[in-house]
C-alpha atoms as a PDB file:
ATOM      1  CA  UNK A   1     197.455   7.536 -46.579  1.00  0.00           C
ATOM      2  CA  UNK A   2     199.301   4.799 -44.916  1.00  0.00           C
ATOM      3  CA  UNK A   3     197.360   2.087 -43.743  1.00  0.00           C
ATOM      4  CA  UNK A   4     197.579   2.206 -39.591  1.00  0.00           C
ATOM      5  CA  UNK A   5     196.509  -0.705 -37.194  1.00  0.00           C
ATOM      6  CA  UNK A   6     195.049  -0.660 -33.808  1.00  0.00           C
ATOM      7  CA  UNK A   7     196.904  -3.560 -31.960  1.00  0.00           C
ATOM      8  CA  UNK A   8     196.869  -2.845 -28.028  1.00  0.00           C
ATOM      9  CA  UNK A   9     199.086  -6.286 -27.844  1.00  0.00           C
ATOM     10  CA  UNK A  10     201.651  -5.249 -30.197  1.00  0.00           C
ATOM     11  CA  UNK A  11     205.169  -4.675 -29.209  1.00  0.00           C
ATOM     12  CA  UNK A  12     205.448  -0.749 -30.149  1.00  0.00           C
ATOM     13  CA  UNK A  13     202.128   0.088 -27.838  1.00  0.00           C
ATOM     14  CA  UNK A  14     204.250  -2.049 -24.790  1.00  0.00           C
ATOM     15  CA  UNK A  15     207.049   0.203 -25.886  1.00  0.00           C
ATOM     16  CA  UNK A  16     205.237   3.703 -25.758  1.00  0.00           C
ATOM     17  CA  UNK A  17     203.434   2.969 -22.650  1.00  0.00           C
ATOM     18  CA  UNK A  18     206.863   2.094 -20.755  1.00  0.00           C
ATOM     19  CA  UNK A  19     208.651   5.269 -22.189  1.00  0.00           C
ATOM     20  CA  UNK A  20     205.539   7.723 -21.472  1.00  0.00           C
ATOM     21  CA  UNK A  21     205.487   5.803 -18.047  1.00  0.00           C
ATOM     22  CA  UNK A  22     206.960   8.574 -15.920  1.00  0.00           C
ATOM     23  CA  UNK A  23     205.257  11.586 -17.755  1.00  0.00           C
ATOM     24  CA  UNK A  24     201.872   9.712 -16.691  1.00  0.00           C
ATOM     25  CA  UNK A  25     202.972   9.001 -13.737  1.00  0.00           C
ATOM     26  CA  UNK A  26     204.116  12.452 -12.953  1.00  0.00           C
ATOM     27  CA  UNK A  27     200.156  14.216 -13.688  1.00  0.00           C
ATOM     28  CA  UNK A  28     198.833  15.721 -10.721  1.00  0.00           C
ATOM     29  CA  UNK A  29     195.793  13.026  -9.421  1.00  0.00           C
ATOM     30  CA  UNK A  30     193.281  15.590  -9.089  1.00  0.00           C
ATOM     31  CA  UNK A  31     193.858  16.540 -12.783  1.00  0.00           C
ATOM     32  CA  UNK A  32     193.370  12.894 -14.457  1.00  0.00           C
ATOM     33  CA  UNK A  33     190.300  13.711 -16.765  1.00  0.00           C
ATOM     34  CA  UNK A  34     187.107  11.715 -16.749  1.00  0.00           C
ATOM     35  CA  UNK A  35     186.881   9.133 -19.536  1.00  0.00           C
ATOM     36  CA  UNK A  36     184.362  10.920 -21.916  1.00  0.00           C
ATOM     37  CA  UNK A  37     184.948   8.945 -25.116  1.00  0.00           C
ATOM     38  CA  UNK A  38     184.941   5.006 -26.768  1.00  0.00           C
ATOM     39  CA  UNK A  39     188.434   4.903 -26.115  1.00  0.00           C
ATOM     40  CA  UNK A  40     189.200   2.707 -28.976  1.00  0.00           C
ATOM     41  CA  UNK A  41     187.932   5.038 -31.795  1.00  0.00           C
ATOM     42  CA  UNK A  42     189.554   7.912 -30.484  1.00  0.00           C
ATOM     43  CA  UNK A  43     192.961   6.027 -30.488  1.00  0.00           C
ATOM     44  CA  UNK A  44     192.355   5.108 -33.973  1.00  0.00           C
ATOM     45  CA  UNK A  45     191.078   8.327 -35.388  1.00  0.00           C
ATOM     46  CA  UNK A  46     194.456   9.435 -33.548  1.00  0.00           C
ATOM     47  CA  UNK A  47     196.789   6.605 -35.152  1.00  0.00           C
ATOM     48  CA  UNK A  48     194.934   7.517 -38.404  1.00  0.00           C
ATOM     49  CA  UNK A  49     195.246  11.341 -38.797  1.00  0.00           C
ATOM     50  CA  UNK A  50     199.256  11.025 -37.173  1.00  0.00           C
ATOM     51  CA  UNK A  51     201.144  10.558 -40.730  1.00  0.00           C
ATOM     52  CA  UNK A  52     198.997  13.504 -42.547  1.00  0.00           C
ATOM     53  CA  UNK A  53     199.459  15.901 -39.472  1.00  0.00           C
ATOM     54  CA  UNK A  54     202.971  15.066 -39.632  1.00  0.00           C
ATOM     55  CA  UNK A  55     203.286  17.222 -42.604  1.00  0.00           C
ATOM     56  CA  UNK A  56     202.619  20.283 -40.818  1.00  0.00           C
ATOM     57  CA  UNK A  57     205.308  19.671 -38.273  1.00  0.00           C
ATOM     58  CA  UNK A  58     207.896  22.183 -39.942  1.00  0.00           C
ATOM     59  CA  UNK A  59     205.204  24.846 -40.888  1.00  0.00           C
ATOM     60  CA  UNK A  60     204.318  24.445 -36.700  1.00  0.00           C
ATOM     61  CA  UNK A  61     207.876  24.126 -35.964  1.00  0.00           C
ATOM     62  CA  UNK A  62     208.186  28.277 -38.258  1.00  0.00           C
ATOM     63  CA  UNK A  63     205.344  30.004 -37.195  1.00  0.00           C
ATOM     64  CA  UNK A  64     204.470  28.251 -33.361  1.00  0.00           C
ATOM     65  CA  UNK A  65     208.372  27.472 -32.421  1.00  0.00           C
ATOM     66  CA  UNK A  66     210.054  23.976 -32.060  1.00  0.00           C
ATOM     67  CA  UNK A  67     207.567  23.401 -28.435  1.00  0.00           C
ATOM     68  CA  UNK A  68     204.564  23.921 -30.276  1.00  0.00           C
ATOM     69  CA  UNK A  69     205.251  20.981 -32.922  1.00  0.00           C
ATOM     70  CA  UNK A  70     206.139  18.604 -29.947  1.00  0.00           C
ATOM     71  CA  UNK A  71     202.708  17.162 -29.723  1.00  0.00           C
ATOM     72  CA  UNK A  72     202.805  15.835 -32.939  1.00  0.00           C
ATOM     73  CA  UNK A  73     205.852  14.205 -32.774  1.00  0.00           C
ATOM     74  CA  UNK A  74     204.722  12.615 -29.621  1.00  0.00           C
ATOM     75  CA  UNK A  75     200.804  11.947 -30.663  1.00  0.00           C
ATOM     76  CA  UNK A  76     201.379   8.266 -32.380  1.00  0.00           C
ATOM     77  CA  UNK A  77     203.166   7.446 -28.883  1.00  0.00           C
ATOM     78  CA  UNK A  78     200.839   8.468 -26.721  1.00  0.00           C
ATOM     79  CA  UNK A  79     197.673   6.929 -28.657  1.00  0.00           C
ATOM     80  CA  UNK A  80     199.610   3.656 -28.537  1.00  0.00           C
ATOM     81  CA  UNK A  81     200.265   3.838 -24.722  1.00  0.00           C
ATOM     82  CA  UNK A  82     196.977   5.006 -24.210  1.00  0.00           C
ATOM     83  CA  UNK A  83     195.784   1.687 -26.381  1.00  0.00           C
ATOM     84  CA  UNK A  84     197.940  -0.088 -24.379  1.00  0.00           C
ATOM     85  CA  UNK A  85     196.451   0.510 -20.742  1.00  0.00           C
ATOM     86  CA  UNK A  86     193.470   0.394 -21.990  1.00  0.00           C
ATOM     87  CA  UNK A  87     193.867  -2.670 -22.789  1.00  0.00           C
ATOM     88  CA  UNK A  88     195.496  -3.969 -19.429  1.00  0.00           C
ATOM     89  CA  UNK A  89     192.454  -2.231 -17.425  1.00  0.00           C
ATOM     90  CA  UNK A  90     189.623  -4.107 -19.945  1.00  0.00           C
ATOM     91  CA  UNK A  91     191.615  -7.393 -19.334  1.00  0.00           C
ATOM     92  CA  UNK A  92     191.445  -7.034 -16.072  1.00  0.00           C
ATOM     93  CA  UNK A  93     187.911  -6.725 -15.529  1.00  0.00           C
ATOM     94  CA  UNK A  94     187.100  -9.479 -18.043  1.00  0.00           C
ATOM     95  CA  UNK A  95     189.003 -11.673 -15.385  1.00  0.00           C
ATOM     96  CA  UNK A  96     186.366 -10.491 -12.380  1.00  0.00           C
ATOM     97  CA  UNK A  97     183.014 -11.296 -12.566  1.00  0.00           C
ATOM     98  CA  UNK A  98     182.009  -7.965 -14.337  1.00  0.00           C
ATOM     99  CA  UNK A  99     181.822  -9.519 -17.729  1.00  0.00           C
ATOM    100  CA  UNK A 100     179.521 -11.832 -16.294  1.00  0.00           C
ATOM    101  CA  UNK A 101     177.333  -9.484 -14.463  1.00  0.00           C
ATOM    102  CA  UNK A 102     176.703  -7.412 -18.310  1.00  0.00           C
ATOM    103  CA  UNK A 103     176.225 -10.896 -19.677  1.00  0.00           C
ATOM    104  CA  UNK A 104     173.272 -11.414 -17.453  1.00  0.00           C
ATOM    105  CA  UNK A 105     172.220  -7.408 -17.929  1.00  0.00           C
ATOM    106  CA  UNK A 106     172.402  -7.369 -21.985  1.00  0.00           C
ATOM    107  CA  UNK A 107     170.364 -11.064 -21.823  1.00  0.00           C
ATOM    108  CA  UNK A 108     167.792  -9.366 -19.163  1.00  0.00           C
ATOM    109  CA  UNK A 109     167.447  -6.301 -21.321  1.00  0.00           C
ATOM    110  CA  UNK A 110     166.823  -8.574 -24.224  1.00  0.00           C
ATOM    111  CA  UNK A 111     163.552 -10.531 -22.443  1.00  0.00           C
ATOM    112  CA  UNK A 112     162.267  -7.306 -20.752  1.00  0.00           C
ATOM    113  CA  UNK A 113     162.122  -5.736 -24.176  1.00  0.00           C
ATOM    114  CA  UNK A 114     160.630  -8.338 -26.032  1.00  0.00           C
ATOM    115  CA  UNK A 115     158.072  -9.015 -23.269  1.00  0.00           C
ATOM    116  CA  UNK A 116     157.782  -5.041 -23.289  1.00  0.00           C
ATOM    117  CA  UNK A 117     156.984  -5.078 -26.849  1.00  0.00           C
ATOM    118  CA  UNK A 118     154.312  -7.559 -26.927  1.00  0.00           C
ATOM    119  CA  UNK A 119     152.392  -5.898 -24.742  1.00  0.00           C
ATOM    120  CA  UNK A 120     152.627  -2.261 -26.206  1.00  0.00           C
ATOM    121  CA  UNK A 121     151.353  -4.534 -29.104  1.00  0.00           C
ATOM    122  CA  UNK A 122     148.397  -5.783 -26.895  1.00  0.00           C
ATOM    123  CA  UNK A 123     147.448  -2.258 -25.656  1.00  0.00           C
ATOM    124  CA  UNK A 124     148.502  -3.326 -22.485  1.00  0.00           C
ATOM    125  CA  UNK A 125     151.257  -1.316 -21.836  1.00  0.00           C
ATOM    126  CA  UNK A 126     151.494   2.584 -23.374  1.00  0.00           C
ATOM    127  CA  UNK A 127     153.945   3.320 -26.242  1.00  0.00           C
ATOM    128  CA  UNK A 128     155.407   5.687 -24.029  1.00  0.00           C
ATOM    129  CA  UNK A 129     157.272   2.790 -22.083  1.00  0.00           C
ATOM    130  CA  UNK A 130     159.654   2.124 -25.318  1.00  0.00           C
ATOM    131  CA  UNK A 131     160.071   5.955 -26.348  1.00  0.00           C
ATOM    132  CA  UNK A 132     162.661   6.983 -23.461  1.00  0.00           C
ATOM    133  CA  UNK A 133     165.128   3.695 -23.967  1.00  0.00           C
ATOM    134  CA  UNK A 134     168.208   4.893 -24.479  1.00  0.00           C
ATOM    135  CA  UNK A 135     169.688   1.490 -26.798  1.00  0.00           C
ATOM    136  CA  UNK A 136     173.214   1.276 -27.478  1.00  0.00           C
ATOM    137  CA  UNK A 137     176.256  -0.643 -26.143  1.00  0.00           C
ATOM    138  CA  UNK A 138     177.449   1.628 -23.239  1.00  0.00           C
ATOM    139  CA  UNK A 139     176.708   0.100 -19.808  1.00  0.00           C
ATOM    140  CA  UNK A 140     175.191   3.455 -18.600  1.00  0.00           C
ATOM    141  CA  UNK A 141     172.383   3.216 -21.629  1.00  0.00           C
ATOM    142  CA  UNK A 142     171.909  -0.914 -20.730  1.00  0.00           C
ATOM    143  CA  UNK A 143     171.640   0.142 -17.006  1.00  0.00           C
ATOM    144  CA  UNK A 144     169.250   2.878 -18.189  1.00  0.00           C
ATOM    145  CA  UNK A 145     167.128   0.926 -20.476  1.00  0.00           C
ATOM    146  CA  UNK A 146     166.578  -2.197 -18.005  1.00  0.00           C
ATOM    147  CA  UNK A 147     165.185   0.217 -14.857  1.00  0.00           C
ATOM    148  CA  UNK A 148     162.877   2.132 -17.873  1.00  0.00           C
ATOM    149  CA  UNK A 149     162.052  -1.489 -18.495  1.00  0.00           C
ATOM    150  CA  UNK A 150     161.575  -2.817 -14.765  1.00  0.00           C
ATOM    151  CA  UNK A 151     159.375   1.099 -14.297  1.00  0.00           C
ATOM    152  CA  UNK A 152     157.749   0.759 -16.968  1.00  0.00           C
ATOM    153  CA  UNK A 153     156.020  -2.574 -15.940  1.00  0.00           C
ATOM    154  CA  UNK A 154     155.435  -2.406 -12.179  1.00  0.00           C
ATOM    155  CA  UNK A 155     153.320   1.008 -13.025  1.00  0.00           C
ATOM    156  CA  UNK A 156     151.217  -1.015 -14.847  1.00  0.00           C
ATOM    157  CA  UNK A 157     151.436  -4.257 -12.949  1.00  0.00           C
ATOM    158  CA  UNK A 158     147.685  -4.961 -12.663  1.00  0.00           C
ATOM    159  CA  UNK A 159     147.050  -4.754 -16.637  1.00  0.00           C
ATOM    160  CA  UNK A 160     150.202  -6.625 -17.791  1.00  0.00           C
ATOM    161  CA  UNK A 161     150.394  -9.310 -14.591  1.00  0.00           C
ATOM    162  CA  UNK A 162     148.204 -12.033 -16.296  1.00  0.00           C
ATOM    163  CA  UNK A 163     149.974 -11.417 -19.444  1.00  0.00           C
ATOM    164  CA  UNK A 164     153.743 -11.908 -18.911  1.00  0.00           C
ATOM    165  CA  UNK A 165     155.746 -14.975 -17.205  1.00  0.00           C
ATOM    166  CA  UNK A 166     157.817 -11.921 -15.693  1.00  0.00           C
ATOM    167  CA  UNK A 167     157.502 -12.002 -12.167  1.00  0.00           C
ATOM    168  CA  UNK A 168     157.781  -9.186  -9.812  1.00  0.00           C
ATOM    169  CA  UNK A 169     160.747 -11.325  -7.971  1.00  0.00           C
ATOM    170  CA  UNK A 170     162.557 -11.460 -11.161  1.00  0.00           C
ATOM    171  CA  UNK A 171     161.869  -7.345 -11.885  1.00  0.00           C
ATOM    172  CA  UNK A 172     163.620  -6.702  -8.589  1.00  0.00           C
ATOM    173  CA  UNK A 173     166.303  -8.915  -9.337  1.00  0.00           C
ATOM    174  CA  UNK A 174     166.824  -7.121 -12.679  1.00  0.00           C
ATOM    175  CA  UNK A 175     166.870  -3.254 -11.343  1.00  0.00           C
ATOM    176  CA  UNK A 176     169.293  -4.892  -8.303  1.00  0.00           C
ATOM    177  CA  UNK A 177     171.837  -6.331 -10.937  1.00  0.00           C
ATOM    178  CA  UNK A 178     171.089  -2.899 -12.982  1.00  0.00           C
ATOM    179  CA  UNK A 179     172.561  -0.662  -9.983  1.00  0.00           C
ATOM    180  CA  UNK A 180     174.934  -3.064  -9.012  1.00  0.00           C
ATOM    181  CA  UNK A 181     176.742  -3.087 -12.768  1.00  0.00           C
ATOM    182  CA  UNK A 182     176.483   0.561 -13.039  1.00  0.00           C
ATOM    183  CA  UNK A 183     178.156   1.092  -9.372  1.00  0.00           C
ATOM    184  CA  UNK A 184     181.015  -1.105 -10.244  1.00  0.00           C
ATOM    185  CA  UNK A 185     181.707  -0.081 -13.915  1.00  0.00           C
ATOM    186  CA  UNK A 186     180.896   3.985 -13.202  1.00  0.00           C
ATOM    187  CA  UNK A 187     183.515   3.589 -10.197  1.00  0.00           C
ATOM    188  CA  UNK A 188     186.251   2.543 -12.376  1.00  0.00           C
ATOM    189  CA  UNK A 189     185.832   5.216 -14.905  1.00  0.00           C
ATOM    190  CA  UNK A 190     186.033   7.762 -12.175  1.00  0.00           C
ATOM    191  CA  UNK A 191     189.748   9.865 -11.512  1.00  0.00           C
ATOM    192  CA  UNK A 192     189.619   8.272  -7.902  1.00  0.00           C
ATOM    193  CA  UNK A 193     189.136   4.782  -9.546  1.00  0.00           C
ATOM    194  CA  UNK A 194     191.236   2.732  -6.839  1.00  0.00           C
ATOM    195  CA  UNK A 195     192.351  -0.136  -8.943  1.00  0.00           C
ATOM    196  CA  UNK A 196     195.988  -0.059 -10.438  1.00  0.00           C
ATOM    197  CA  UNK A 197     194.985  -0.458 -13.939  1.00  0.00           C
ATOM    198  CA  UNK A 198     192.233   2.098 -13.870  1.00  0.00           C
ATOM    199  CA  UNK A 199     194.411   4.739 -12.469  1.00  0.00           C
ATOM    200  CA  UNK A 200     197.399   3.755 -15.231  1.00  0.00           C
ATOM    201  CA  UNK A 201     194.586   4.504 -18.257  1.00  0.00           C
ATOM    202  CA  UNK A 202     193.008   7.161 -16.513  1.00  0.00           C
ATOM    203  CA  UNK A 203     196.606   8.766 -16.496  1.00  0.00           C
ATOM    204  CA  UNK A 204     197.628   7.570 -20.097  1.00  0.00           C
ATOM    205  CA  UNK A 205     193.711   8.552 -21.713  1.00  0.00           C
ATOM    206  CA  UNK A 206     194.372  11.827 -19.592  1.00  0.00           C
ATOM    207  CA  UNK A 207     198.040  12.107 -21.615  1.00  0.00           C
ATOM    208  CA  UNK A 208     196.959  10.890 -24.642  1.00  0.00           C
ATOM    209  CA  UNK A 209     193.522  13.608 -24.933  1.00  0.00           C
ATOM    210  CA  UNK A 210     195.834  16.328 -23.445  1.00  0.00           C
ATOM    211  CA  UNK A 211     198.307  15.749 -26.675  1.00  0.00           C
ATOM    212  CA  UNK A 212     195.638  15.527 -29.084  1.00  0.00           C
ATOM    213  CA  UNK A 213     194.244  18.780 -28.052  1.00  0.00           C
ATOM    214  CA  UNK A 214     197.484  20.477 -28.480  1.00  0.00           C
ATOM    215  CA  UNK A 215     197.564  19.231 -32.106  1.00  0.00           C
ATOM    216  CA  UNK A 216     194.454  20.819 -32.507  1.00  0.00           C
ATOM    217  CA  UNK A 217     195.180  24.155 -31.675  1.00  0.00           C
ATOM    218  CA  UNK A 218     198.253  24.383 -33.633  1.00  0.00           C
ATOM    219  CA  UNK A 219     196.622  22.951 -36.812  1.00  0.00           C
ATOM    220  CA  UNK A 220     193.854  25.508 -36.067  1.00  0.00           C
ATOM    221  CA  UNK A 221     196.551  28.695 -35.731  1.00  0.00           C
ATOM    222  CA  UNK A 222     198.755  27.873 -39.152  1.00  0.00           C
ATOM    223  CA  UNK A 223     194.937  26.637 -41.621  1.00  0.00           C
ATOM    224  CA  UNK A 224     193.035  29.403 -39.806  1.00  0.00           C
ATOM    225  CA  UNK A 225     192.720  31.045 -43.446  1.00  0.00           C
ATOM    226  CA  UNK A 226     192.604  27.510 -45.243  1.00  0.00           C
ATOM    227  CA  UNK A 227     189.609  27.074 -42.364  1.00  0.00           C
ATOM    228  CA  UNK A 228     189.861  23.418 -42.982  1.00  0.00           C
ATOM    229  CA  UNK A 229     191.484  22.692 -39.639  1.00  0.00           C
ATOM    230  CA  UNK A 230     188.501  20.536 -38.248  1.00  0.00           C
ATOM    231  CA  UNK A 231     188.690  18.425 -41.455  1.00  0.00           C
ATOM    232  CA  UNK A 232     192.540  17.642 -41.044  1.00  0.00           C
ATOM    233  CA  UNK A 233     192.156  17.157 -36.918  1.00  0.00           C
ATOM    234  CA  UNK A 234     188.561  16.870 -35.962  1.00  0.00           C
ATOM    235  CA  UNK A 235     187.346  16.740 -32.649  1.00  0.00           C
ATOM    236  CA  UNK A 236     187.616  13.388 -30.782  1.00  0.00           C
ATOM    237  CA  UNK A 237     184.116  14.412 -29.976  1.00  0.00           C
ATOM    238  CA  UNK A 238     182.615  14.997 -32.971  1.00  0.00           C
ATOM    239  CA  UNK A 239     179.007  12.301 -33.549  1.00  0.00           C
ATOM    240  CA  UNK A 240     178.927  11.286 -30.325  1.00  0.00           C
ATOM    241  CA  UNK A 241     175.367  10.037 -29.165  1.00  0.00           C
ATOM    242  CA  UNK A 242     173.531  13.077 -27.804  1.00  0.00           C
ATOM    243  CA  UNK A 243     173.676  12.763 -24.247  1.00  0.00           C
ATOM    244  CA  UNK A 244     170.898  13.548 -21.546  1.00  0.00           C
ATOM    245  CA  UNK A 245     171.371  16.044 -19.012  1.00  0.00           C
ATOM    246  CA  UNK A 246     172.324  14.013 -16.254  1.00  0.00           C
ATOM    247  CA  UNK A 247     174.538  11.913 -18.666  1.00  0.00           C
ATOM    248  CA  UNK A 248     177.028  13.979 -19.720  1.00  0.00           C
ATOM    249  CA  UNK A 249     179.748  11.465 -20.222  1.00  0.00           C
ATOM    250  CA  UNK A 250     180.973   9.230 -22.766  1.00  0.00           C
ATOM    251  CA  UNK A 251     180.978   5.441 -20.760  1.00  0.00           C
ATOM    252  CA  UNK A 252     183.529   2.940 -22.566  1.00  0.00           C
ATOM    253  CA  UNK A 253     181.946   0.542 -24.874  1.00  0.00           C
ATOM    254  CA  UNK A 254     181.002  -2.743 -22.952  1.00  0.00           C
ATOM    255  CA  UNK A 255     182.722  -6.030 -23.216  1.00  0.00           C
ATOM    256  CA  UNK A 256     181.227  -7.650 -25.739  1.00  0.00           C
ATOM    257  CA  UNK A 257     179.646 -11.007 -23.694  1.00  0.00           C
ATOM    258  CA  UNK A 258     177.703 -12.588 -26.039  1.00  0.00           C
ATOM    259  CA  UNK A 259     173.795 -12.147 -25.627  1.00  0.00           C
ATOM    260  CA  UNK A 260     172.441 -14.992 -24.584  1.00  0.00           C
ATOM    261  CA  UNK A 261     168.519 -16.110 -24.914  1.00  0.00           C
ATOM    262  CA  UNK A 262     166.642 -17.743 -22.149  1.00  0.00           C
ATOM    263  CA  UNK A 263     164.119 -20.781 -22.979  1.00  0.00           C
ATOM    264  CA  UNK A 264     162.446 -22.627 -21.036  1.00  0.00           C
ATOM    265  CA  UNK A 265     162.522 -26.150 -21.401  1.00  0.00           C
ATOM    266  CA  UNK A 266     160.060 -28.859 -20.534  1.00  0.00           C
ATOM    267  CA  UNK A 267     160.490 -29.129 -16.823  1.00  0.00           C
ATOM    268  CA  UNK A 268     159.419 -25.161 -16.619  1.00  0.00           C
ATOM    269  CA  UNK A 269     162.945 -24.113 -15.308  1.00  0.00           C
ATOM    270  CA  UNK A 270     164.937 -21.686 -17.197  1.00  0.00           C
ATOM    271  CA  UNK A 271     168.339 -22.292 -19.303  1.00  0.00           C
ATOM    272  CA  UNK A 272     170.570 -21.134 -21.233  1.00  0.00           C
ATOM    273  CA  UNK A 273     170.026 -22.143 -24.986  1.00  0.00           C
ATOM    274  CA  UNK A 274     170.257 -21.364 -28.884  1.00  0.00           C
ATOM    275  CA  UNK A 275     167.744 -20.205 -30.903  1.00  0.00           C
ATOM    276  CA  UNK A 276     165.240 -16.549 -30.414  1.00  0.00           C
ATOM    277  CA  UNK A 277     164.761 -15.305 -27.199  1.00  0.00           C
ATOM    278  CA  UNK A 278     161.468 -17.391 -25.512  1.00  0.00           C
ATOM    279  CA  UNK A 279     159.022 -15.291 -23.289  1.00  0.00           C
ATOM    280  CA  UNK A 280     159.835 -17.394 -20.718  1.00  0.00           C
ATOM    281  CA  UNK A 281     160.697 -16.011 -17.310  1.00  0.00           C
ATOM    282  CA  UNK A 282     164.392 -14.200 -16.758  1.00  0.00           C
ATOM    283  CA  UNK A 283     166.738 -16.538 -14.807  1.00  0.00           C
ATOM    284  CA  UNK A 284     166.993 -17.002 -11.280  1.00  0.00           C
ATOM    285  CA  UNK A 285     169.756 -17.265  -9.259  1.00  0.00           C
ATOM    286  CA  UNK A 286     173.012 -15.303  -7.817  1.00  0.00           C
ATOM    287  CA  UNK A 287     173.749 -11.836  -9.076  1.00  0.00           C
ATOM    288  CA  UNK A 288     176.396 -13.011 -11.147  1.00  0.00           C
ATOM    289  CA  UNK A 289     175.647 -15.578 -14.185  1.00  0.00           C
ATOM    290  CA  UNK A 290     177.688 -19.027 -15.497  1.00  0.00           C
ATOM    291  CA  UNK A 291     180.321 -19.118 -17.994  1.00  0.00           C
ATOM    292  CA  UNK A 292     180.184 -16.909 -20.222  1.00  0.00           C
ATOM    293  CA  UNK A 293     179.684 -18.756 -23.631  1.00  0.00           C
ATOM    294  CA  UNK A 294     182.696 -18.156 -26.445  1.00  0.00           C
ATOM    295  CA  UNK A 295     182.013 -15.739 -28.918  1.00  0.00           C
ATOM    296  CA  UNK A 296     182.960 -13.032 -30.530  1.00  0.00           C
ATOM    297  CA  UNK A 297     185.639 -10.414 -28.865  1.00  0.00           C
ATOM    298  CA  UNK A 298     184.900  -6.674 -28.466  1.00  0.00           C
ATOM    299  CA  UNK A 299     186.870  -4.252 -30.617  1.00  0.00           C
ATOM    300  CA  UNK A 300     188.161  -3.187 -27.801  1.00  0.00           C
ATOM    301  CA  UNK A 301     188.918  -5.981 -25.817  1.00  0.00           C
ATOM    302  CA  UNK A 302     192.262  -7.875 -25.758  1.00  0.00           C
ATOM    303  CA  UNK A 303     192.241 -10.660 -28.436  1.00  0.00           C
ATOM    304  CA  UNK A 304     190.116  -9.012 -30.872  1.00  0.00           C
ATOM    305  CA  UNK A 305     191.340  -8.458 -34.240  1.00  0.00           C
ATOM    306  CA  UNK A 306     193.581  -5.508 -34.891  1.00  0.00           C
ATOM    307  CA  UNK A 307     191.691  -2.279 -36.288  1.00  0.00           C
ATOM    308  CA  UNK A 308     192.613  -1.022 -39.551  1.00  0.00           C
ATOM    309  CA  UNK A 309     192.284   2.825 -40.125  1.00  0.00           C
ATOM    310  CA  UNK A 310     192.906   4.107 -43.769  1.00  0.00           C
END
């Protein structure tokens, strides 16, 4: 198979987003589907099954009639636009101060945990505390996993009190910037997002899922003796995390801000610094942290290197 890249910033994703432009713009708004998948690997399991499914356009074309192979000649396109607003929509945000907001969540997440661990360790806090954490890089399982966290420790505040520099200021700062990341980020992946940019990739992921789908069926109808149907176009859903019942959706993956440790230097006052994660106390301050410190770029974010399906 030919080797196929995922490059949100090349010219040819520009190019299908402006041409699919006024098919996105023309779905009905109360028929935009909820984002339910990492974006980014479904566009490149899409970019990389295009050329082999491209085979079966005549065969389609015969049986199905020259509408039924028009998703596949249009699937490349609308993975690439979809790529493509994804990308403005991520950029966007990494401009506000949501990227900083996560920063401060993923480092909180990190100290909770550790702090969390010790004392399991200790017999101070149950083993139960650390079975229900969700991990992962989805902002709905770090939002999950730091109120489990901030829970987990104010029910057993009077044994674990003299044994952690965690303070129960800096626990209700933590479940505060918890709700406050997954209000902002769950808003924007909603069909009524309100934000130019989320609306364009809600339309173009809407597009893009809708086309796919299409493909599917098709592929199914002509290999439904071969049965090998789900091999050549599996489901964009297919190993996706199992979800809990109240979860059911697939967040996008969060930017990746680096993680970065708190110690506490000489004077007592927290900082930001290199090296393990101290058990010193989470920072203080505003809701939203510093600078975020350069490092490496998200798959999915703009700037990252391009993906390379085989």
């Amino acid at each position: 198979m030919s080797r196929r890249t995922y490059d949100p910033n090349h010219p040819s994703f520009s190019t299908a987003l402006a041409e699919l432009r006024p098919a996105l713009d023309a779905i009905p708004h109360e028929q935009l589907e909820t984002i339910r998948l990492d974006v980014v690997a479904a566009i490149i399991t899409a970019l990389g099954l295009s050329p082999r499914l491209m085979r079966f356009r005549d065969e389609i074309a015969a049986e199905l009639g020259p509408r039924a192979a028009e998703p596949i000649d249009r699937l490349e396109k609308a993975a690439q636009a979809c790529g493509r607003a994804h990308a403005q929509h991520l950029t966007t945000m990494h401009r506000s101060d949501v990227a900083e907001m996560v920063a401060e969540l993923s480092q909180t997440r990190r100290v909770l945990l550790r702090e969390a661990e010790g004392l399991v360790g200790q017999k101070r806090l149950p083993r139960s505390a650390l079975a229900e954490l969700a991990g992962g890089t989805g902002y709905k399982e770090l939002c999950f996993d730091v109120l489990q966290l901030v829970a987990a420790l104010r029910t057993e505040w009077t044994a674990v009190e003299s044994h952690t520099p965690v303070t129960p200021l800096e626990l209700d700062r933590a479940e505060a910037l918890a709700n406050q990341v997954a209000t902002t980020l769950g808003e924007n992946e909603q069909p009524g997002a309100t934000t130019e940019t989320a609306e364009l990739r809600q339309r173009a992921y809407t597009y893009f899922v809708r086309t796919y789908d299409e493909v599917r069926r098709a592929v199914a109808y002509i290999r439904s003796e071969e049965d090998d149907a789900d091999k050549l176009a599996p489901s964009l859903y297919a190993g996706r995390a199992r979800q809990r019942d109240d979860d059911e959706g697939m967040e996008p993956v969060l930017p990746n801000v680096p993680i970065l440790p708190i110690v506490t230097p000489t004077n007592g006052s927290p900082s930001n610094g290199a090296g393990p994660v101290a058990a010193g106390p989470l920072a203080a301050g505003p809701v939203a942290a510093g600078p975020i410190a350069a490092g490496p770029v998200s798959p999915d974010m703009p700037g990252a290197p391009p993906f390379v399906q085989s």
